[in-house]
C-alpha atoms as a PDB file:
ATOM      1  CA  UNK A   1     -13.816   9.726 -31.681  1.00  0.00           C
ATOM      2  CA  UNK A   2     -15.913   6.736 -30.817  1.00  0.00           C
ATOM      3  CA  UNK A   3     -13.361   4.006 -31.246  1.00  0.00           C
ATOM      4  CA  UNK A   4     -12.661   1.108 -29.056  1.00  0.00           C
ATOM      5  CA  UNK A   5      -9.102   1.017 -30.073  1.00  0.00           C
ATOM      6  CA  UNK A   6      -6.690   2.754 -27.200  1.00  0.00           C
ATOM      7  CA  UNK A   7      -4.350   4.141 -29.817  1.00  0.00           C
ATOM      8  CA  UNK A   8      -6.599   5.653 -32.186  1.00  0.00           C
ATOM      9  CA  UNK A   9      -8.979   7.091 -29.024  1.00  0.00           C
ATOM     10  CA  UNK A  10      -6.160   8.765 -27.421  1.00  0.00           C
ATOM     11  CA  UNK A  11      -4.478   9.642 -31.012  1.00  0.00           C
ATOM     12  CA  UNK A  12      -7.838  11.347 -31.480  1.00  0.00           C
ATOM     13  CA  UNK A  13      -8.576  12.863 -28.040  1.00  0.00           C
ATOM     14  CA  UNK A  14      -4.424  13.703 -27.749  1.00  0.00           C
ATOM     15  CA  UNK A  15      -4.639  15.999 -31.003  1.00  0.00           C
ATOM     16  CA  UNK A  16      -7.591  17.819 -29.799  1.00  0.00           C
ATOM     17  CA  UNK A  17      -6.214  18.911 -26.236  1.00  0.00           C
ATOM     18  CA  UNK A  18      -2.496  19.359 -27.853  1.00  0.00           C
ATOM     19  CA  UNK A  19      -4.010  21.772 -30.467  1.00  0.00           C
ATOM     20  CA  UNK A  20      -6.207  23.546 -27.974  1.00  0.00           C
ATOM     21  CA  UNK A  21      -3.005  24.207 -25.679  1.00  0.00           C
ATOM     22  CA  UNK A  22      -1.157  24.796 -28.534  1.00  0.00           C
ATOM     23  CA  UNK A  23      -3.405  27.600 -29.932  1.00  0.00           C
ATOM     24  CA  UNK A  24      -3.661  28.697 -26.004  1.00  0.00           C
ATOM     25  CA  UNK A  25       0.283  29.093 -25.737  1.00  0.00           C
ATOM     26  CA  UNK A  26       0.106  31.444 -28.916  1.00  0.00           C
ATOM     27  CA  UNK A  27      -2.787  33.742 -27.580  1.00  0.00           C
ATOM     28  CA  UNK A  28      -0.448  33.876 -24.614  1.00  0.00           C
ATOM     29  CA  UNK A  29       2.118  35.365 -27.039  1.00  0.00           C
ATOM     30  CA  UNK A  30       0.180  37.691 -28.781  1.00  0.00           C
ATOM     31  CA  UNK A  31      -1.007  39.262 -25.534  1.00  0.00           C
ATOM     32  CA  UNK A  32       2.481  38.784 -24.441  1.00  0.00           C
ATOM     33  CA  UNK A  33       1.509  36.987 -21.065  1.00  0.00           C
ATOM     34  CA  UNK A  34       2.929  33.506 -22.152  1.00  0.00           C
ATOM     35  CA  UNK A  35       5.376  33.790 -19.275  1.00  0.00           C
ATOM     36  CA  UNK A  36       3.010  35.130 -16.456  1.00  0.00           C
ATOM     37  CA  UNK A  37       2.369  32.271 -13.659  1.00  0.00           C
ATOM     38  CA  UNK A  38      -0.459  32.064 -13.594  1.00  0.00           C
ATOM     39  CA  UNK A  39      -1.357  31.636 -17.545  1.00  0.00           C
ATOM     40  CA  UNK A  40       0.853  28.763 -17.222  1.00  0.00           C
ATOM     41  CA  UNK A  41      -1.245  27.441 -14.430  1.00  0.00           C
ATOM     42  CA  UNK A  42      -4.169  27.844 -16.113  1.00  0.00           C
ATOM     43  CA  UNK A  43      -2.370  25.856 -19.494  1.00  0.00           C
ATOM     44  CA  UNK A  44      -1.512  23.023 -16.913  1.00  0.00           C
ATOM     45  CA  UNK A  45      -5.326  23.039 -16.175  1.00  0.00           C
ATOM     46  CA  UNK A  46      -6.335  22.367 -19.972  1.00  0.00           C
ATOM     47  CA  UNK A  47      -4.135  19.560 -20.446  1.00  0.00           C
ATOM     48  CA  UNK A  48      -4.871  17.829 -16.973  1.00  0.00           C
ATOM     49  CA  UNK A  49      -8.815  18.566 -17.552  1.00  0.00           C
ATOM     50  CA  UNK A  50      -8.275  17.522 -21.106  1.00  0.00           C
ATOM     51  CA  UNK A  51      -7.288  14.025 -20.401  1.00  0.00           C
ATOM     52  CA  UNK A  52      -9.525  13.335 -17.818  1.00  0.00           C
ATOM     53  CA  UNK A  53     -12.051  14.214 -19.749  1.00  0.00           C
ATOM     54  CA  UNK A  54     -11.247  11.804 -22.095  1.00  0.00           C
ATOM     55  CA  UNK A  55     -10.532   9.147 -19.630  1.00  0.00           C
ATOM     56  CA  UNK A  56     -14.312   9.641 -18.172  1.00  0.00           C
ATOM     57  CA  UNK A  57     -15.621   9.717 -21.557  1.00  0.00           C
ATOM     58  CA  UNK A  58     -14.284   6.299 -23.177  1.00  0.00           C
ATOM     59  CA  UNK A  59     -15.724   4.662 -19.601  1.00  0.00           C
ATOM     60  CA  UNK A  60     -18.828   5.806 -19.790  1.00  0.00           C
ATOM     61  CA  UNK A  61     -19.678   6.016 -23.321  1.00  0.00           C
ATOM     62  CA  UNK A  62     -17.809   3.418 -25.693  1.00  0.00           C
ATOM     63  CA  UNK A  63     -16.612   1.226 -23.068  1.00  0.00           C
ATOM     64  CA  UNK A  64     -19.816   1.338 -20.765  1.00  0.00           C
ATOM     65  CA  UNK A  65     -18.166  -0.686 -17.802  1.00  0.00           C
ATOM     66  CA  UNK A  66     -15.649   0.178 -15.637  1.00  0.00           C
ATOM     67  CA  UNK A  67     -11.485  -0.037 -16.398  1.00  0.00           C
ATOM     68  CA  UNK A  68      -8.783  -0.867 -15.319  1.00  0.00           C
ATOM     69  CA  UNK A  69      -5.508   0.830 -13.817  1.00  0.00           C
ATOM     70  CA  UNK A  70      -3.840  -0.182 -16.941  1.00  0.00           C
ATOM     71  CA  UNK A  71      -6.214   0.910 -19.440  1.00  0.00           C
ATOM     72  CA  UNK A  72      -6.471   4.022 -18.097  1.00  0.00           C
ATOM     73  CA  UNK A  73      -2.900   4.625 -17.786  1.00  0.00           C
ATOM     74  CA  UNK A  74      -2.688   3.620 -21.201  1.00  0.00           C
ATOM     75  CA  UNK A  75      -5.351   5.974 -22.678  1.00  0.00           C
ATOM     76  CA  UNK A  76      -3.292   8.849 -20.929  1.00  0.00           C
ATOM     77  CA  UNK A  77       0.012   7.876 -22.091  1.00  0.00           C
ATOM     78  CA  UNK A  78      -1.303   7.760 -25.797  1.00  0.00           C
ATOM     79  CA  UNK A  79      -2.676  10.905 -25.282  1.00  0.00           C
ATOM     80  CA  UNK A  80       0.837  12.793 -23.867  1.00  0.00           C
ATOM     81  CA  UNK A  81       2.617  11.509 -26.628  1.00  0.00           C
ATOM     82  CA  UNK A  82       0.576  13.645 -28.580  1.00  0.00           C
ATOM     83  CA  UNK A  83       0.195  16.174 -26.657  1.00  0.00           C
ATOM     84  CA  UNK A  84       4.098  16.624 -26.223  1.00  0.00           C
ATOM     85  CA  UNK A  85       4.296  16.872 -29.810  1.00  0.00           C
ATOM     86  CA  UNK A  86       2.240  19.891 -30.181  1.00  0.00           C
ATOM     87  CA  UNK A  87       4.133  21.318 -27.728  1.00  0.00           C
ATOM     88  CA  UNK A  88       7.580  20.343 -29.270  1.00  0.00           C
ATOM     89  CA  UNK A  89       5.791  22.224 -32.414  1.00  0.00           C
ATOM     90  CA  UNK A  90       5.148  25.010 -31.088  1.00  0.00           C
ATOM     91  CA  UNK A  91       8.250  25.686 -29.258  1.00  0.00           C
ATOM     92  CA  UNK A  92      10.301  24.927 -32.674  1.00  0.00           C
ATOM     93  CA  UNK A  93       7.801  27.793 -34.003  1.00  0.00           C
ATOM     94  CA  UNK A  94       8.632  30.077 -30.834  1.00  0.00           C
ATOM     95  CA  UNK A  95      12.455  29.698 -31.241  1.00  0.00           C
ATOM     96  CA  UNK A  96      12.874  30.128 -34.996  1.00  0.00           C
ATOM     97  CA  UNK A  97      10.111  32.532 -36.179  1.00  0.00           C
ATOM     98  CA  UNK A  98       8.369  34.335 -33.050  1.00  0.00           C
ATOM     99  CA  UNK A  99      11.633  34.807 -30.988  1.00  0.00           C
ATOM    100  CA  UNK A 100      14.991  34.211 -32.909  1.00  0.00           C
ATOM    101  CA  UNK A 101      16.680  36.056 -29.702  1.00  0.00           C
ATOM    102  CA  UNK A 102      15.467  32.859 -27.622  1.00  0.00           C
ATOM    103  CA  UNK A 103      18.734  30.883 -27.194  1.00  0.00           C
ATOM    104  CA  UNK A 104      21.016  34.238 -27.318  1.00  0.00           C
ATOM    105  CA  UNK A 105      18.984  35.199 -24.103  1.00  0.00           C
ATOM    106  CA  UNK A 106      19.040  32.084 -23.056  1.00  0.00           C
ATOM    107  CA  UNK A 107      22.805  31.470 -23.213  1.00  0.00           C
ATOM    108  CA  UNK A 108      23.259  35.128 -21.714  1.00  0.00           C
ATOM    109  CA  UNK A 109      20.895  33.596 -18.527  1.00  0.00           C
ATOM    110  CA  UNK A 110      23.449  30.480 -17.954  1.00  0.00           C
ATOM    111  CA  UNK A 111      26.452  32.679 -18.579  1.00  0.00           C
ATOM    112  CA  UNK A 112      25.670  34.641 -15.887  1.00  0.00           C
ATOM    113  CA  UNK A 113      24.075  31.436 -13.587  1.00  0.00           C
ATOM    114  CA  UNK A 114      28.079  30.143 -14.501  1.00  0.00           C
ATOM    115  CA  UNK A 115      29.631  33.406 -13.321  1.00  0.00           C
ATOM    116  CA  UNK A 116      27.354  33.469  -9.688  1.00  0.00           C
ATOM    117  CA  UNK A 117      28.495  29.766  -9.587  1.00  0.00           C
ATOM    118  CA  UNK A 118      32.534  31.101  -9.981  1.00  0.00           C
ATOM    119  CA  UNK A 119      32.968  28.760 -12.946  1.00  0.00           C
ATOM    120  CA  UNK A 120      35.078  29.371 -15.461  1.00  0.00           C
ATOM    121  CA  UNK A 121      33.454  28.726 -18.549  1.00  0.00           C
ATOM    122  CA  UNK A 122      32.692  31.119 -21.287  1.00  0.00           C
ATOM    123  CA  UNK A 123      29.075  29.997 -22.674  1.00  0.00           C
ATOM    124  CA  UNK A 124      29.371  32.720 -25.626  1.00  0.00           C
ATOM    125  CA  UNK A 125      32.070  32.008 -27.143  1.00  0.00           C
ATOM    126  CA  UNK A 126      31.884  28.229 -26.978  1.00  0.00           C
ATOM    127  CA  UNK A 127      30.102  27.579 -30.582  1.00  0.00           C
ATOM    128  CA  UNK A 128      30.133  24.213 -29.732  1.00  0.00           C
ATOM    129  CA  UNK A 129      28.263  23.859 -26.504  1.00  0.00           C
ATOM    130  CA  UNK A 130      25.967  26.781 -28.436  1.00  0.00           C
ATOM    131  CA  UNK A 131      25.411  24.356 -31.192  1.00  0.00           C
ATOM    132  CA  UNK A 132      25.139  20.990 -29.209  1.00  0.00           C
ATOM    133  CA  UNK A 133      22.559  22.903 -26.933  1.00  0.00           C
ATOM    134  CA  UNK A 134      19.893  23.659 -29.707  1.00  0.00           C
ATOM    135  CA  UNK A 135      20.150  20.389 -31.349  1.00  0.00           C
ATOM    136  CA  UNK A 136      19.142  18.504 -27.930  1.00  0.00           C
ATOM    137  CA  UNK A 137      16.581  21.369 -26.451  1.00  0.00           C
ATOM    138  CA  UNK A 138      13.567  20.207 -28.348  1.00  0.00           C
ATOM    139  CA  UNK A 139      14.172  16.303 -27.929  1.00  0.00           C
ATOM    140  CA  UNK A 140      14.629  17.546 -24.325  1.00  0.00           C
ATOM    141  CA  UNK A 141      11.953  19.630 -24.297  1.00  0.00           C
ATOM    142  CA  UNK A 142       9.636  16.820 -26.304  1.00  0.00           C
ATOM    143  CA  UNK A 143      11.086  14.439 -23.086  1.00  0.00           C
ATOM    144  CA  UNK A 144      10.403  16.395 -20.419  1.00  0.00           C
ATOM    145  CA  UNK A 145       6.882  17.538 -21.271  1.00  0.00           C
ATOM    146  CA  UNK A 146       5.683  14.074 -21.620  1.00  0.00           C
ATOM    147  CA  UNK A 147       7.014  12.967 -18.585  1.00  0.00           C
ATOM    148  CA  UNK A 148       5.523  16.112 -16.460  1.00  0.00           C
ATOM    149  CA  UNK A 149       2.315  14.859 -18.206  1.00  0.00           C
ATOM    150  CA  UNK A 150       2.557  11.326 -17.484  1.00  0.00           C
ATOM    151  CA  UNK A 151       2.778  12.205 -13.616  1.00  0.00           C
ATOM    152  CA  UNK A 152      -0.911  13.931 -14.004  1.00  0.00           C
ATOM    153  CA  UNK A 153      -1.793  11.053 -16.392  1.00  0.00           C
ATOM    154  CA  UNK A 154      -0.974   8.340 -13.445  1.00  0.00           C
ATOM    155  CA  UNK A 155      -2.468  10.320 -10.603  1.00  0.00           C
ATOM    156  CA  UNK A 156      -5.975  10.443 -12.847  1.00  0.00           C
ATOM    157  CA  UNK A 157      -5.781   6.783 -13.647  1.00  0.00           C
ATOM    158  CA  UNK A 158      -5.538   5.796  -9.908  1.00  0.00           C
ATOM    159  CA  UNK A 159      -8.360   7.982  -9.045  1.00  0.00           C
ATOM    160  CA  UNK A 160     -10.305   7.143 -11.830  1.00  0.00           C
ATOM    161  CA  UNK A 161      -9.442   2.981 -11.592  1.00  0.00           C
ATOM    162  CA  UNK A 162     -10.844   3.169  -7.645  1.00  0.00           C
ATOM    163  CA  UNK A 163     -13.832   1.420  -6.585  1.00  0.00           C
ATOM    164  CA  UNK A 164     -16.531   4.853  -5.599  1.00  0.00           C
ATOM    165  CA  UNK A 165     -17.169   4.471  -1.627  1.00  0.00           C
ATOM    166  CA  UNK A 166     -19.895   3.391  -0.270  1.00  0.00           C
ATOM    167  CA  UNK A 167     -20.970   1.871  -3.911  1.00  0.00           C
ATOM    168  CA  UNK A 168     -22.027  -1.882  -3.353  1.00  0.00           C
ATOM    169  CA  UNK A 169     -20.344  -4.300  -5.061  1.00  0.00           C
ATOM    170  CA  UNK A 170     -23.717  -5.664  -7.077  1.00  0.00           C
ATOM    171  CA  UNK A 171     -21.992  -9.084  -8.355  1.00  0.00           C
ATOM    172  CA  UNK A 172     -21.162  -9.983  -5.094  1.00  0.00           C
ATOM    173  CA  UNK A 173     -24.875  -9.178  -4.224  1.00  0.00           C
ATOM    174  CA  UNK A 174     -26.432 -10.573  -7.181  1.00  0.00           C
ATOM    175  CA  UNK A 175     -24.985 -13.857  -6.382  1.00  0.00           C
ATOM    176  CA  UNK A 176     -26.049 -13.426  -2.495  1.00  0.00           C
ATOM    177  CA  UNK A 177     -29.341 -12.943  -3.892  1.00  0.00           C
ATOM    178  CA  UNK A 178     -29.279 -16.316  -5.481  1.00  0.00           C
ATOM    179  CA  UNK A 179     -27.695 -18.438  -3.045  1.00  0.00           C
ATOM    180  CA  UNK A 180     -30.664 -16.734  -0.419  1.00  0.00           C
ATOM    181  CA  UNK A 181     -33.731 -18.918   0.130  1.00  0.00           C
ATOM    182  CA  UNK A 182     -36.341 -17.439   2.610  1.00  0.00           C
ATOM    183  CA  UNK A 183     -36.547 -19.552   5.768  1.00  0.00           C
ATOM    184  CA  UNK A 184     -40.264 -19.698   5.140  1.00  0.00           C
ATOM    185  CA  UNK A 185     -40.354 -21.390   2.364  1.00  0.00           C
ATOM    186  CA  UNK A 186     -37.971 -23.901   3.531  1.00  0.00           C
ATOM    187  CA  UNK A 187     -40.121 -23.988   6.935  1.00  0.00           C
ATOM    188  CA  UNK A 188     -42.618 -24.922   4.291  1.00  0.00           C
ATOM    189  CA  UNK A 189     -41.554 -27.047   2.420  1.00  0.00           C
ATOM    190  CA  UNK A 190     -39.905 -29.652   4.863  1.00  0.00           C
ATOM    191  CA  UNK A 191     -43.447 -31.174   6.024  1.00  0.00           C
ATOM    192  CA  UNK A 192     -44.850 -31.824   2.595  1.00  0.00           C
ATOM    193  CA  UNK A 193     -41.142 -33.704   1.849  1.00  0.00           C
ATOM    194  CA  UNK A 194     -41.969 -35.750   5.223  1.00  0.00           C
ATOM    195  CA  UNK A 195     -45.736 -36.646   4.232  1.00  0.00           C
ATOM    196  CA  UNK A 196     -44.322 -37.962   0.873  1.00  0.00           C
ATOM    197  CA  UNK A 197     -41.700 -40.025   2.440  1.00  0.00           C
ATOM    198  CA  UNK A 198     -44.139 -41.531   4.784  1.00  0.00           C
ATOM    199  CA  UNK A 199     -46.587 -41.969   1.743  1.00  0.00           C
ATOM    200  CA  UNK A 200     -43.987 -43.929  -0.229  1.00  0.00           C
ATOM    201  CA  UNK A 201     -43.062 -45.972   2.664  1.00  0.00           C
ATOM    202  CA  UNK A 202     -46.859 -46.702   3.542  1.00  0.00           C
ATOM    203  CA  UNK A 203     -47.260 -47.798  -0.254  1.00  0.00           C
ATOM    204  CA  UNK A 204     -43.889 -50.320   0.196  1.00  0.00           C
ATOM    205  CA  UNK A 205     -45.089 -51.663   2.989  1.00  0.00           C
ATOM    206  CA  UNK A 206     -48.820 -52.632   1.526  1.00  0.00           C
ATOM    207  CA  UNK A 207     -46.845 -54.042  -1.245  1.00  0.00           C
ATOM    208  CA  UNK A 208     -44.546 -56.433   0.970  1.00  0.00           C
ATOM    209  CA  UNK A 209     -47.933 -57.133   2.498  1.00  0.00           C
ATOM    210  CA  UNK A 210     -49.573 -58.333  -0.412  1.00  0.00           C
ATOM    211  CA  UNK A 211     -46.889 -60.444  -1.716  1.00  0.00           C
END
Protein backbone atom coordinates (compact mmCIF):
# COMPACT_ATOMS: atom_id res chain seq x y z
CA UNK A 1 0.00 0.00 0.00
CA UNK A 2 3.04 2.09 0.71
CA UNK A 3 4.86 1.70 -2.56
CA UNK A 4 6.56 4.29 -4.60
CA UNK A 5 5.90 2.44 -7.74
CA UNK A 6 2.70 4.07 -9.78
CA UNK A 7 1.59 0.68 -11.01
CA UNK A 8 1.67 -1.33 -8.02
CA UNK A 9 0.07 1.88 -5.82
CA UNK A 10 -2.79 2.24 -8.06
CA UNK A 11 -2.93 -1.77 -8.71
CA UNK A 12 -3.31 -1.76 -4.94
CA UNK A 13 -5.55 1.27 -4.25
CA UNK A 14 -7.64 0.26 -7.81
CA UNK A 15 -8.60 -3.29 -6.27
CA UNK A 16 -9.74 -1.85 -3.09
CA UNK A 17 -12.27 0.85 -4.52
CA UNK A 18 -13.27 -1.74 -7.52
CA UNK A 19 -14.15 -4.38 -4.84
CA UNK A 20 -15.88 -1.93 -2.57
CA UNK A 21 -18.17 -0.77 -5.64
CA UNK A 22 -18.34 -4.06 -6.67
CA UNK A 23 -19.74 -5.48 -3.37
CA UNK A 24 -21.91 -2.02 -3.36
CA UNK A 25 -23.53 -2.89 -6.88
CA UNK A 26 -24.57 -6.39 -5.36
CA UNK A 27 -26.20 -4.97 -2.08
CA UNK A 28 -27.97 -2.83 -4.65
CA UNK A 29 -29.29 -6.13 -6.09
CA UNK A 30 -30.25 -7.83 -3.19
CA UNK A 31 -32.35 -4.88 -2.04
CA UNK A 32 -33.31 -4.65 -5.60
CA UNK A 33 -32.49 -0.80 -5.89
CA UNK A 34 -29.43 -1.32 -8.28
CA UNK A 35 -31.34 0.67 -10.88
CA UNK A 36 -32.75 3.58 -8.67
CA UNK A 37 -30.88 7.06 -9.56
CA UNK A 38 -29.87 7.91 -7.05
CA UNK A 39 -27.95 4.55 -5.75
CA UNK A 40 -26.13 5.00 -8.87
CA UNK A 41 -25.21 8.47 -7.87
CA UNK A 42 -24.16 7.56 -4.77
CA UNK A 43 -21.83 4.43 -6.60
CA UNK A 44 -20.37 7.32 -8.83
CA UNK A 45 -19.48 8.99 -5.43
CA UNK A 46 -17.35 5.87 -4.15
CA UNK A 47 -15.34 5.55 -7.11
CA UNK A 48 -14.68 9.42 -7.61
CA UNK A 49 -13.97 9.71 -3.63
CA UNK A 50 -12.06 6.51 -3.94
CA UNK A 51 -9.44 7.78 -6.23
CA UNK A 52 -8.98 10.94 -4.83
CA UNK A 53 -8.39 9.57 -1.89
CA UNK A 54 -5.71 7.77 -3.13
CA UNK A 55 -4.33 10.55 -5.14
CA UNK A 56 -4.11 12.76 -1.71
CA UNK A 57 -2.70 9.92 0.05
CA UNK A 58 0.49 8.91 -2.16
CA UNK A 59 1.24 13.03 -1.99
CA UNK A 60 1.20 13.37 1.30
CA UNK A 61 2.40 10.24 2.72
CA UNK A 62 4.94 8.19 0.43
CA UNK A 63 5.71 10.87 -1.87
CA UNK A 64 5.83 13.82 0.74
CA UNK A 65 6.20 16.66 -1.97
CA UNK A 66 3.98 17.82 -4.32
CA UNK A 67 3.17 16.08 -8.10
CA UNK A 68 2.76 16.60 -11.05
CA UNK A 69 -0.22 16.73 -13.68
CA UNK A 70 1.19 13.64 -15.09
CA UNK A 71 1.72 11.65 -12.11
CA UNK A 72 -1.43 12.20 -10.96
CA UNK A 73 -3.14 11.41 -14.08
CA UNK A 74 -1.20 8.42 -14.09
CA UNK A 75 -2.05 7.15 -10.56
CA UNK A 76 -5.81 7.54 -11.69
CA UNK A 77 -5.55 5.84 -14.89
CA UNK A 78 -3.86 2.74 -13.14
CA UNK A 79 -6.44 2.80 -10.82
CA UNK A 80 -9.64 2.75 -13.59
CA UNK A 81 -8.14 0.03 -15.25
CA UNK A 82 -8.82 -1.80 -12.29
CA UNK A 83 -11.60 -0.53 -11.33
CA UNK A 84 -13.31 -1.24 -14.82
CA UNK A 85 -12.44 -4.70 -14.35
CA UNK A 86 -14.42 -5.27 -11.31
CA UNK A 87 -17.05 -3.82 -12.92
CA UNK A 88 -16.71 -5.91 -16.19
CA UNK A 89 -16.86 -8.85 -13.37
CA UNK A 90 -19.59 -8.13 -11.98
CA UNK A 91 -21.72 -7.39 -14.87
CA UNK A 92 -20.55 -10.93 -16.49
CA UNK A 93 -21.95 -12.23 -12.95
CA UNK A 94 -25.27 -10.05 -13.38
CA UNK A 95 -25.94 -11.33 -16.97
CA UNK A 96 -25.25 -15.05 -16.60
CA UNK A 97 -26.20 -16.03 -13.01
CA UNK A 98 -28.31 -13.11 -11.25
CA UNK A 99 -30.37 -12.14 -14.40
CA UNK A 100 -30.22 -14.66 -17.40
CA UNK A 101 -33.41 -12.55 -18.79
CA UNK A 102 -30.84 -9.51 -19.16
CA UNK A 103 -30.18 -9.46 -22.95
CA UNK A 104 -33.84 -11.00 -23.81
CA UNK A 105 -35.13 -7.71 -22.11
CA UNK A 106 -32.68 -5.98 -23.45
CA UNK A 107 -33.21 -6.94 -27.11
CA UNK A 108 -37.11 -6.57 -26.44
CA UNK A 109 -36.05 -2.60 -25.32
CA UNK A 110 -34.20 -1.96 -28.89
CA UNK A 111 -36.87 -3.86 -30.75
CA UNK A 112 -39.26 -1.63 -29.75
CA UNK A 113 -36.64 1.72 -29.81
CA UNK A 114 -36.39 0.15 -33.81
CA UNK A 115 -40.16 0.05 -34.24
CA UNK A 116 -40.70 4.01 -32.70
CA UNK A 117 -37.75 4.73 -35.11
CA UNK A 118 -40.03 2.99 -38.27
CA UNK A 119 -37.10 0.68 -39.05
CA UNK A 120 -37.48 -2.36 -40.37
CA UNK A 121 -35.42 -4.66 -38.62
CA UNK A 122 -36.46 -7.62 -36.62
CA UNK A 123 -33.93 -7.70 -33.48
CA UNK A 124 -35.52 -11.21 -32.30
CA UNK A 125 -35.20 -13.14 -34.80
CA UNK A 126 -31.80 -12.01 -36.02
CA UNK A 127 -29.52 -14.75 -34.05
CA UNK A 128 -26.78 -13.13 -35.43
CA UNK A 129 -26.94 -9.55 -34.36
CA UNK A 130 -28.26 -11.48 -30.88
CA UNK A 131 -25.03 -13.31 -30.81
CA UNK A 132 -22.56 -10.55 -32.10
CA UNK A 133 -24.24 -8.23 -29.39
CA UNK A 134 -23.23 -10.32 -26.23
CA UNK A 135 -19.84 -11.11 -27.39
CA UNK A 136 -18.94 -7.19 -27.69
CA UNK A 137 -21.23 -5.86 -24.53
CA UNK A 138 -18.67 -6.56 -21.89
CA UNK A 139 -15.48 -5.36 -23.92
CA UNK A 140 -17.89 -2.42 -24.46
CA UNK A 141 -18.97 -2.22 -21.25
CA UNK A 142 -15.11 -2.80 -19.83
CA UNK A 143 -14.44 0.42 -22.53
CA UNK A 144 -16.85 2.60 -21.62
CA UNK A 145 -16.55 2.43 -17.83
CA UNK A 146 -12.97 3.28 -17.93
CA UNK A 147 -13.34 6.04 -20.04
CA UNK A 148 -16.40 7.63 -17.86
CA UNK A 149 -13.76 7.14 -15.09
CA UNK A 150 -10.89 8.63 -16.71
CA UNK A 151 -12.99 11.96 -17.21
CA UNK A 152 -13.31 12.13 -13.13
CA UNK A 153 -9.69 10.84 -12.99
CA UNK A 154 -8.45 14.05 -15.19
CA UNK A 155 -10.69 16.60 -13.55
CA UNK A 156 -9.03 15.38 -9.93
CA UNK A 157 -5.55 15.49 -11.30
CA UNK A 158 -5.93 19.16 -12.48
CA UNK A 159 -7.33 20.16 -9.23
CA UNK A 160 -5.10 18.27 -7.31
CA UNK A 161 -1.69 19.30 -9.64
CA UNK A 162 -2.71 23.30 -8.91
CA UNK A 163 -0.59 25.49 -6.97
CA UNK A 164 -3.18 26.26 -3.40
CA UNK A 165 -3.92 30.23 -3.58
CA UNK A 166 -2.57 32.47 -1.69
CA UNK A 167 0.28 29.72 -0.67
CA UNK A 168 3.79 31.45 -1.15
CA UNK A 169 6.01 30.02 -3.30
CA UNK A 170 8.89 29.34 -0.38
CA UNK A 171 11.86 28.55 -3.00
CA UNK A 172 11.37 31.60 -4.60
CA UNK A 173 11.48 33.18 -1.04
CA UNK A 174 14.15 31.16 0.36
CA UNK A 175 16.41 32.35 -2.29
CA UNK A 176 15.09 36.15 -1.77
CA UNK A 177 16.09 35.57 1.65
CA UNK A 178 19.62 34.91 0.62
CA UNK A 179 20.27 37.30 -1.99
CA UNK A 180 18.78 40.10 0.94
CA UNK A 181 21.48 41.94 2.88
CA UNK A 182 20.14 44.57 5.42
CA UNK A 183 21.09 48.09 4.34
CA UNK A 184 22.53 48.50 7.81
CA UNK A 185 24.97 46.35 7.72
CA UNK A 186 26.14 47.45 4.43
CA UNK A 187 25.77 51.20 5.84
CA UNK A 188 28.20 49.61 8.21
CA UNK A 189 30.39 48.12 6.76
CA UNK A 190 31.46 50.62 3.92
CA UNK A 191 33.51 52.99 6.43
CA UNK A 192 35.62 50.31 8.03
CA UNK A 193 36.44 49.12 4.06
CA UNK A 194 37.44 52.99 3.55
CA UNK A 195 39.69 53.26 6.84
CA UNK A 196 41.53 50.09 5.60
CA UNK A 197 42.09 51.38 2.19
CA UNK A 198 43.42 54.58 3.52
CA UNK A 199 45.52 52.48 6.09
CA UNK A 200 47.14 50.45 3.30
CA UNK A 201 47.77 53.42 1.25
CA UNK A 202 49.28 55.40 4.34
CA UNK A 203 51.61 52.23 4.91
CA UNK A 204 52.72 52.40 0.83
CA UNK A 205 53.39 55.65 1.00
CA UNK A 206 55.84 55.49 4.31
CA UNK A 207 57.41 52.74 2.43
CA UNK A 208 58.16 54.81 -0.90
CA UNK A 209 59.31 57.28 1.71
CA UNK A 210 61.81 55.29 3.25
CA UNK A 211 63.33 53.90 0.22
Amino acid sequence: MKSKNIWKYGFNWGSIVGGIYFLYNFLGYLMKIESSFFWSLLGTFIIVFGIGWAMANYKKNIAKENLSFGKYFSIGTVMCLVIALFVTLYMTIYTLKLNPLFYDNLFIMYQDMFDEMGLDFNVLENNEFQRLFQISFLPSSYISTFIGNLFYVLLLSFLLSRPTFGTPNQTQNKQNFNDYVPYKDVKEDTPEEDENEEESSEKQENKDTLE
